[in-house]
Protein backbone atom coordinates (compact mmCIF):
# COMPACT_ATOMS: atom_id res chain seq x y z
CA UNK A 1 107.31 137.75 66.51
CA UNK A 2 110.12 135.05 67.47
CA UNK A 3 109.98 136.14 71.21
CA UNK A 4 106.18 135.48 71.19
CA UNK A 5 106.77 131.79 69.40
CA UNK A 6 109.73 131.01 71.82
CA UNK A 7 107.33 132.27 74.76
CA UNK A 8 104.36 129.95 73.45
CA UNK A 9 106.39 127.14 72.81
CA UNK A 10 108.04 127.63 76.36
CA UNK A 11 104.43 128.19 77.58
CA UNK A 12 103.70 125.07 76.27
CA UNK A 13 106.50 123.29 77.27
CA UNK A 14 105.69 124.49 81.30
CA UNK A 15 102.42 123.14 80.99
CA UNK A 16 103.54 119.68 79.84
CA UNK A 17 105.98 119.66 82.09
CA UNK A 18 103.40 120.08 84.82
CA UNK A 19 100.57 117.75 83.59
CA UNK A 20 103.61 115.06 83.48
CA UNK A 21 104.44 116.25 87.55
CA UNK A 22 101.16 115.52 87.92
CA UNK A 23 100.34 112.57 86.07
CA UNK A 24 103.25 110.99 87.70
CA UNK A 25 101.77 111.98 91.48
CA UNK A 26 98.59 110.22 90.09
CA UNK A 27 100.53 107.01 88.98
CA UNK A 28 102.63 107.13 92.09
CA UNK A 29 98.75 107.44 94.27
CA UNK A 30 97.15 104.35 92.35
CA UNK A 31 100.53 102.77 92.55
CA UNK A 32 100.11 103.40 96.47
CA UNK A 33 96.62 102.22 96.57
CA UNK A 34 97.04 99.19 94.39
CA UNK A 35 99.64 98.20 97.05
CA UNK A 36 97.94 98.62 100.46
CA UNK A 37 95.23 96.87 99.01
CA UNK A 38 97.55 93.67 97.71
CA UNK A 39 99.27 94.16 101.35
CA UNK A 40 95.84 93.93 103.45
CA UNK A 41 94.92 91.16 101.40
CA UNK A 42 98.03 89.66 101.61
CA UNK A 43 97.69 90.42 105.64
CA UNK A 44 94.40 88.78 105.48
CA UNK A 45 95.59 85.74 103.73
CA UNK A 46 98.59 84.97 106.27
CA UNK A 47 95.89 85.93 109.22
CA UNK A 48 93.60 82.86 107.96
CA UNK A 49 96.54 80.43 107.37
CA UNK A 50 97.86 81.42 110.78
CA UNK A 51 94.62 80.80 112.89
CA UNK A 52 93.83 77.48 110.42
CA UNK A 53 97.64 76.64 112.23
CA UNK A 54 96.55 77.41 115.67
CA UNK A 55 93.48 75.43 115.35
CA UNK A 56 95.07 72.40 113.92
CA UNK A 57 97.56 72.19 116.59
CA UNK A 58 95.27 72.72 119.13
CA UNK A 59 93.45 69.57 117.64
CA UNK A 60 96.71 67.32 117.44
CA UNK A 61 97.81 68.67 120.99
CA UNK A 62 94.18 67.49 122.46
CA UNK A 63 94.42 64.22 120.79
CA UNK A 64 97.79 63.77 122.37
CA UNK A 65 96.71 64.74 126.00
CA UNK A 66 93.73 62.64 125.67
CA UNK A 67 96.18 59.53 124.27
CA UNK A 68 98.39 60.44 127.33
CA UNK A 69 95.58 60.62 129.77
CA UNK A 70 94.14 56.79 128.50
CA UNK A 71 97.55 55.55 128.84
CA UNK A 72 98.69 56.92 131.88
CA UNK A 73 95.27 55.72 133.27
CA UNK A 74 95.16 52.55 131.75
CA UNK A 75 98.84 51.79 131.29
CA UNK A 76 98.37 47.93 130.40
CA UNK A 77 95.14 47.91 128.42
CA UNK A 78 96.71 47.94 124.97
């Protein structure tokens, strides 16, 4: 009678053991998920900033080459 109470309770303990294996590959999955997705949106975020950069600069660079074109024209004019 004690052997079949030590086997259930060992029975029981193997299956809680596993669920917890198993919960924990779950957790570990979302865990995974939840942080390609805050890594893609972090990608997109530094994508955006980065090509607002490039456009800016492009901006200040063509308002320098025209300044530098009207001056190198028109050296005396100011």
């Amino acid at each position: 009678m004690i052997n079949l109470v030590q086997g259930a309770v060992f029975q029981g303990y193997i299956i809680d053991t596993v669920n917890n294996i198993e919960g924990r590959k779950l957790m570990k999955r979302d865990r995974l998920e939840n942080s390609w997705a805050v890594i893609q949106d972090e990608a997109e975020r530094n994508w955006h900033l980065l090509m607002k950069d490039v456009v800016d600069f492009s901006f200040r660079l063509q308002k320098a080459a025209v300044a530098a074109w009207e001056t190198f024209n028109n050296p005396y004019s100011r």
